[in-house]
N, C-alpha and C. Protein backbone atom coordinates (compact mmCIF):
# COMPACT_ATOMS: atom_id res chain seq x y z
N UNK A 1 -65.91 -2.15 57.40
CA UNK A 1 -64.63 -2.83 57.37
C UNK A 1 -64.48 -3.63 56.08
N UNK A 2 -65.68 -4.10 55.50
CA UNK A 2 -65.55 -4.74 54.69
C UNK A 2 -65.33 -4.27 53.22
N UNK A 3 -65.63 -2.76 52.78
CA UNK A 3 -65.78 -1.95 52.55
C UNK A 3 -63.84 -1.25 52.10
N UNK A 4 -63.18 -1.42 53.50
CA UNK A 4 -61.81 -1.45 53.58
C UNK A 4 -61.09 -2.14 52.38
N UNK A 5 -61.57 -3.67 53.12
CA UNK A 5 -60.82 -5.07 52.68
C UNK A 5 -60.89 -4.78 51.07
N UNK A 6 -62.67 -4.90 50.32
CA UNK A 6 -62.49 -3.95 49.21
C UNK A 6 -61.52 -3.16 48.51
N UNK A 7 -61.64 -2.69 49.01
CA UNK A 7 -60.67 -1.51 48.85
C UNK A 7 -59.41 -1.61 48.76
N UNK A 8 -59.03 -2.53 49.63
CA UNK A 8 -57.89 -2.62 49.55
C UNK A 8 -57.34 -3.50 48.58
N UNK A 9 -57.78 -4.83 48.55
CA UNK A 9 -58.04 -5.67 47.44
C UNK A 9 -57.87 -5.46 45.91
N UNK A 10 -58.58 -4.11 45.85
CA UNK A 10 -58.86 -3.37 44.91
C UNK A 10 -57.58 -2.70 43.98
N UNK A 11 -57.02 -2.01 45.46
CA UNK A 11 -55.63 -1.53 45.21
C UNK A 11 -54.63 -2.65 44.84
N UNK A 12 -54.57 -3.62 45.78
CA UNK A 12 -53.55 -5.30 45.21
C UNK A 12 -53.74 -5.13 44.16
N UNK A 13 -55.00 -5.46 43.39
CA UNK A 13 -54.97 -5.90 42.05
C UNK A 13 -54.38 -4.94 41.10
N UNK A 14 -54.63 -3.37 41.40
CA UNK A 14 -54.10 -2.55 40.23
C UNK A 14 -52.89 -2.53 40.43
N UNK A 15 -52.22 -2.83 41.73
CA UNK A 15 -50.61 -2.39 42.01
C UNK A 15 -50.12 -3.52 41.18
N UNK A 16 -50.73 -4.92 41.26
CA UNK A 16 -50.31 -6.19 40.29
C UNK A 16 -50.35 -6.11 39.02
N UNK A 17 -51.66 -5.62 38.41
CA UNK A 17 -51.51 -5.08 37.07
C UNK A 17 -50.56 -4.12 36.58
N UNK A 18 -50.33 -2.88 37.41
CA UNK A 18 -48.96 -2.12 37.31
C UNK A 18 -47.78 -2.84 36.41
N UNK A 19 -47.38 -3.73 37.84
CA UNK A 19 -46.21 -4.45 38.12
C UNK A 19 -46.41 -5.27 37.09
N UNK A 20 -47.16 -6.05 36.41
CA UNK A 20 -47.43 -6.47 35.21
C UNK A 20 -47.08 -5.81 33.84
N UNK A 21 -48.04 -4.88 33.58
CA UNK A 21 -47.38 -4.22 32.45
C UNK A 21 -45.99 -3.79 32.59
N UNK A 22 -45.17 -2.73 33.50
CA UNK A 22 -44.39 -2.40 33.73
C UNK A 22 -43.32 -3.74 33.34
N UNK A 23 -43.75 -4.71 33.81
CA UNK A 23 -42.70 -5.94 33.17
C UNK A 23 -42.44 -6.14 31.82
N UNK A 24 -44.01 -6.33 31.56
CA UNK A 24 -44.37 -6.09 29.66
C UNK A 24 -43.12 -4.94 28.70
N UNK A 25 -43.62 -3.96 29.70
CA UNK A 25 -42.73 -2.75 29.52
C UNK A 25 -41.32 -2.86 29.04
N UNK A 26 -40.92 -3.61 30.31
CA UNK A 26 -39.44 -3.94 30.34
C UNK A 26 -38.88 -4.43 29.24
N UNK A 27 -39.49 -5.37 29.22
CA UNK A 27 -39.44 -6.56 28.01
C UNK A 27 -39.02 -6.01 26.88
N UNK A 28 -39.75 -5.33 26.24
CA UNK A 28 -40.10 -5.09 25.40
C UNK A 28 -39.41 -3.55 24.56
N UNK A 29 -38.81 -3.07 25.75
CA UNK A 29 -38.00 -2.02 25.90
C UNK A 29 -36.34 -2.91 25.74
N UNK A 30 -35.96 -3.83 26.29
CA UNK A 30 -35.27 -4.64 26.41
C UNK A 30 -35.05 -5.02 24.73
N UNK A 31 -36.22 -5.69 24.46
CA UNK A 31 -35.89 -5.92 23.58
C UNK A 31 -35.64 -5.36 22.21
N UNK A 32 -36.04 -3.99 21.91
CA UNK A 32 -35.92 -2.89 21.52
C UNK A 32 -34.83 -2.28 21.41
N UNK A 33 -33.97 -2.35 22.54
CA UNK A 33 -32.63 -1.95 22.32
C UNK A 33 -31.81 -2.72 22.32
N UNK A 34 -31.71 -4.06 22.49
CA UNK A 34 -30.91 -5.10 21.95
C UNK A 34 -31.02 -5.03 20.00
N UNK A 35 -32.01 -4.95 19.75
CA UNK A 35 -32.49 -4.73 17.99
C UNK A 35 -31.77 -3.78 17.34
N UNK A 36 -31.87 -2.60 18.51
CA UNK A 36 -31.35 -1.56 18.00
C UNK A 36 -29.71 -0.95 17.88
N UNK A 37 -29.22 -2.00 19.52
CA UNK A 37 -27.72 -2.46 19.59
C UNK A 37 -26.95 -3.13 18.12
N UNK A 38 -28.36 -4.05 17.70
CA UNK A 38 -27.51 -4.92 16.53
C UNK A 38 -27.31 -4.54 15.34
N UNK A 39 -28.54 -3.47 15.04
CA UNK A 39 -28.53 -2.39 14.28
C UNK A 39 -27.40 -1.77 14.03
N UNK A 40 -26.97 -0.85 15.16
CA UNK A 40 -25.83 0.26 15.29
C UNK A 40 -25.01 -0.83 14.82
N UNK A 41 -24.65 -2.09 15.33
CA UNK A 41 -23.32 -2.38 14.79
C UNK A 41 -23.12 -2.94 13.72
N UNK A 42 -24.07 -3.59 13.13
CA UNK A 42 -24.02 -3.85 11.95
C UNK A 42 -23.65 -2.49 11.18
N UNK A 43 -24.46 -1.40 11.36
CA UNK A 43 -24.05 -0.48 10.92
C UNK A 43 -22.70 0.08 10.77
N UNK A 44 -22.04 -0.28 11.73
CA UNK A 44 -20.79 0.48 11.76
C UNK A 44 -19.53 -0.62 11.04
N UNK A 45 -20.37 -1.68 11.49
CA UNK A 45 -19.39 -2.84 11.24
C UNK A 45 -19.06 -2.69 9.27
N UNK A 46 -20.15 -2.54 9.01
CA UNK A 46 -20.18 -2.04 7.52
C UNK A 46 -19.78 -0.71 7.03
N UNK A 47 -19.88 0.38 7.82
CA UNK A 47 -19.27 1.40 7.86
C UNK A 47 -17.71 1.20 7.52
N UNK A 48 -17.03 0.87 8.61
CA UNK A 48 -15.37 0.07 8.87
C UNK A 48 -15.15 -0.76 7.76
N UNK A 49 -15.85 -1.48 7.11
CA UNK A 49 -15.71 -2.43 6.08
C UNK A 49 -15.52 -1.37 4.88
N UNK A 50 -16.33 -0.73 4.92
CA UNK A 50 -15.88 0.61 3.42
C UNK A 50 -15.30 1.06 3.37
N UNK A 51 -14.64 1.60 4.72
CA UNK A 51 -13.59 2.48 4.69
C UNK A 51 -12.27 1.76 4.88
N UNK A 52 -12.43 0.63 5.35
CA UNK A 52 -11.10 -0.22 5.21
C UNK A 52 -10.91 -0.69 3.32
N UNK A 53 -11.77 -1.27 2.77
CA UNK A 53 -11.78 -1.01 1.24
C UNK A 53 -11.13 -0.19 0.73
N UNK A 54 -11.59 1.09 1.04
CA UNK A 54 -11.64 2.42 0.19
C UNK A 54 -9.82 2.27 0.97
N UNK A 55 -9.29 2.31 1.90
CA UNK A 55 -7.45 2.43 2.39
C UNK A 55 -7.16 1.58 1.25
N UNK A 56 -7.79 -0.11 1.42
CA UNK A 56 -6.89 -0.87 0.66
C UNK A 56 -6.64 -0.74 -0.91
N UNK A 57 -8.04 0.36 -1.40
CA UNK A 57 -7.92 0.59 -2.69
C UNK A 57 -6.74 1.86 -2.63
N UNK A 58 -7.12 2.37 -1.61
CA UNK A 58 -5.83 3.69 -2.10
C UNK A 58 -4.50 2.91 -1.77
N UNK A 59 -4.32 2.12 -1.31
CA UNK A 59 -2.92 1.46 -0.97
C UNK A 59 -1.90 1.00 -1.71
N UNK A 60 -3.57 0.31 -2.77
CA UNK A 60 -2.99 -1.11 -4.09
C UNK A 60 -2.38 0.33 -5.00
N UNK A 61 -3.51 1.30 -5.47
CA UNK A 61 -3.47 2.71 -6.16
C UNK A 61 -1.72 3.09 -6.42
N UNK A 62 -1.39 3.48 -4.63
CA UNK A 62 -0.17 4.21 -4.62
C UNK A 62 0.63 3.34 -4.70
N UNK A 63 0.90 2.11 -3.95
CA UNK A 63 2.31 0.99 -4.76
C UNK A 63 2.33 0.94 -6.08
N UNK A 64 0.87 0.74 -6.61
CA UNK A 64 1.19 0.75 -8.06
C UNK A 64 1.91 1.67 -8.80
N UNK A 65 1.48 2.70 -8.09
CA UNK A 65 2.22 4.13 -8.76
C UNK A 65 3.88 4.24 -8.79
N UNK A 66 3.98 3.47 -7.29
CA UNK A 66 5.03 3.42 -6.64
C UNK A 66 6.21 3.04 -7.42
N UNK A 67 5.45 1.52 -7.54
CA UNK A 67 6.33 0.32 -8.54
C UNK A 67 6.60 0.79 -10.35
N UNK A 68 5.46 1.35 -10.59
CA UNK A 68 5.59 2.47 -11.96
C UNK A 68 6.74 2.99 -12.23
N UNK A 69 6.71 4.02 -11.07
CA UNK A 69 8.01 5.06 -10.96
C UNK A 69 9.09 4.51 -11.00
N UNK A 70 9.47 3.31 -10.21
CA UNK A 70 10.67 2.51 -9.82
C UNK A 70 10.65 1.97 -11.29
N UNK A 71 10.44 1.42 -11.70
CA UNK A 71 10.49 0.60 -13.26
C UNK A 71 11.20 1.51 -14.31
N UNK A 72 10.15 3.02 -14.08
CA UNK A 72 10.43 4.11 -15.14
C UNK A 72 12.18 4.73 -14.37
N UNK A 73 12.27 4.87 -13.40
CA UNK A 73 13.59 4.93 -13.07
C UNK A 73 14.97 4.28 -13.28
N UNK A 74 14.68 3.17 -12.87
CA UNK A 74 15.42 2.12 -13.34
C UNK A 74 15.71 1.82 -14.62
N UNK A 75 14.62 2.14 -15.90
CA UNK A 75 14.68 1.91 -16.87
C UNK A 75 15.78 2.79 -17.51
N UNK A 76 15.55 4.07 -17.28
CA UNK A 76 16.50 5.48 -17.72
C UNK A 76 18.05 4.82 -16.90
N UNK A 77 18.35 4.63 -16.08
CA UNK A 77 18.92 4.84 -15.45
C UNK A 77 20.24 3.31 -16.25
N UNK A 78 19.49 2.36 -16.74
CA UNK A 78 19.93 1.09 -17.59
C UNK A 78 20.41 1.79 -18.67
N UNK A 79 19.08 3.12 -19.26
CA UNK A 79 19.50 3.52 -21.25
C UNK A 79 20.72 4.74 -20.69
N UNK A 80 20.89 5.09 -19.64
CA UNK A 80 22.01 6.29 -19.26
C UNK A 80 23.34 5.49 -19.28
N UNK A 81 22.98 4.12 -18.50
CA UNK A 81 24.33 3.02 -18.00
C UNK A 81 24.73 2.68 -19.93
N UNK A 82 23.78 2.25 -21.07
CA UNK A 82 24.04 2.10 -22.00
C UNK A 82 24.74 3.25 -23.08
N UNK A 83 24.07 4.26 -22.76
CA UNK A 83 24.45 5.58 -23.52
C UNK A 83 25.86 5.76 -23.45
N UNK A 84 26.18 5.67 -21.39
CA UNK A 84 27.44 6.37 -21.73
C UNK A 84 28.55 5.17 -21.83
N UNK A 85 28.09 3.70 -21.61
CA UNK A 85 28.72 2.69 -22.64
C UNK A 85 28.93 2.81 -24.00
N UNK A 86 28.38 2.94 -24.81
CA UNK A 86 28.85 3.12 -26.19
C UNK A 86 29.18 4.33 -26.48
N UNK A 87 29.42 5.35 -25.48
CA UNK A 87 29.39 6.71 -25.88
C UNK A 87 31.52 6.33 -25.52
N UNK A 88 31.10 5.98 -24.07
CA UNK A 88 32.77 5.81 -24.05
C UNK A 88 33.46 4.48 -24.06
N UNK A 89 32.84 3.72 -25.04
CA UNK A 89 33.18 2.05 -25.08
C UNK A 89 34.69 2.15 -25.02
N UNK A 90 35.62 2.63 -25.82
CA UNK A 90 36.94 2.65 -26.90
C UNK A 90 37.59 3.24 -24.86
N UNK A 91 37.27 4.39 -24.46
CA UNK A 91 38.00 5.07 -23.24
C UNK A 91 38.10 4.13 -22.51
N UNK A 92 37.13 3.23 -21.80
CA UNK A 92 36.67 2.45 -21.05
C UNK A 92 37.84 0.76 -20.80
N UNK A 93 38.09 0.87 -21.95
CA UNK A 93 38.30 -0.45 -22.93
C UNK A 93 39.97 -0.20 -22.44
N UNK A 94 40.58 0.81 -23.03
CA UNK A 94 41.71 1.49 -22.51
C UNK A 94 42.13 1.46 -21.15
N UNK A 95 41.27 2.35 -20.53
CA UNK A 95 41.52 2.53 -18.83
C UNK A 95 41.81 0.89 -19.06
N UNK A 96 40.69 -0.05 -18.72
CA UNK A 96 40.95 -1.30 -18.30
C UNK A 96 42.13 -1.81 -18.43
N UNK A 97 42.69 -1.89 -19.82
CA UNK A 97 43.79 -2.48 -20.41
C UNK A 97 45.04 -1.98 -19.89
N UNK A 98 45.14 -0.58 -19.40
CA UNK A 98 46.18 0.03 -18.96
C UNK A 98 46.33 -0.27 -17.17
N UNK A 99 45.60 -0.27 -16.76
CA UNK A 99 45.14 -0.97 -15.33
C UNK A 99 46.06 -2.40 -15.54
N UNK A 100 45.61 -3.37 -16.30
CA UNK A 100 45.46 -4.99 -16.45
C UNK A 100 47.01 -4.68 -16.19
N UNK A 101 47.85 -4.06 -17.31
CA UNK A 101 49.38 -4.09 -17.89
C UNK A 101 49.85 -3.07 -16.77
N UNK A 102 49.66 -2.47 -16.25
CA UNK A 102 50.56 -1.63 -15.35
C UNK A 102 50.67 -0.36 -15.23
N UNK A 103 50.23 0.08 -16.39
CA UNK A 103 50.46 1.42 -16.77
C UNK A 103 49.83 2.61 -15.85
């Protein structure tokens, strides 16, 4: 019987040691993927950070282009308003005057 108790005893202790490491285990596993959680997001978090960059650089890129075009448009569009001012200053000048008087 005593022999049993042994025995059995025996078994307590390894089932406790088990249950021991297995905690260790946990732990440690636990903590492992919390590391590795902070990892991934840092990762990504920096990922998102480049690629939000890289939009805002193509963004600044194309307004600039944008505002370019508009300038270069506008500009022609002032030397066209001037051109066909002095082209038809004298016609212009007329119409008006004939308008003003009645004609």
């Amino acid at each position: 019987m005593e022999k049993v108790l042994n025995l059995l005893d025996e078994i307590e202790k390894k089932a406790n040691a088990i249950l021991a490491h297995t905690s260790v285990e946990k732990t440690a596993l636990h903590d492992k993927l919390t590391k590795d959680m902070e990892k991934l997001d840092k990762e990504m978090e920096a990922k998102t950070n480049r690629q939000l960059d890289e939009l805002r650089k193509k963004m600044d890129l194309e307004i600039t282009n944008e505002k370019q075009h508009l300038i270069e448009s506008c500009n022609k569009q002032l030397e066209e308003l001037e051109v066909n001012y002095h082209k038809n200053h004298d016609k212009l000048v007329d119409e008006v005057f004939n308008k003003v008087i009645g004609e």
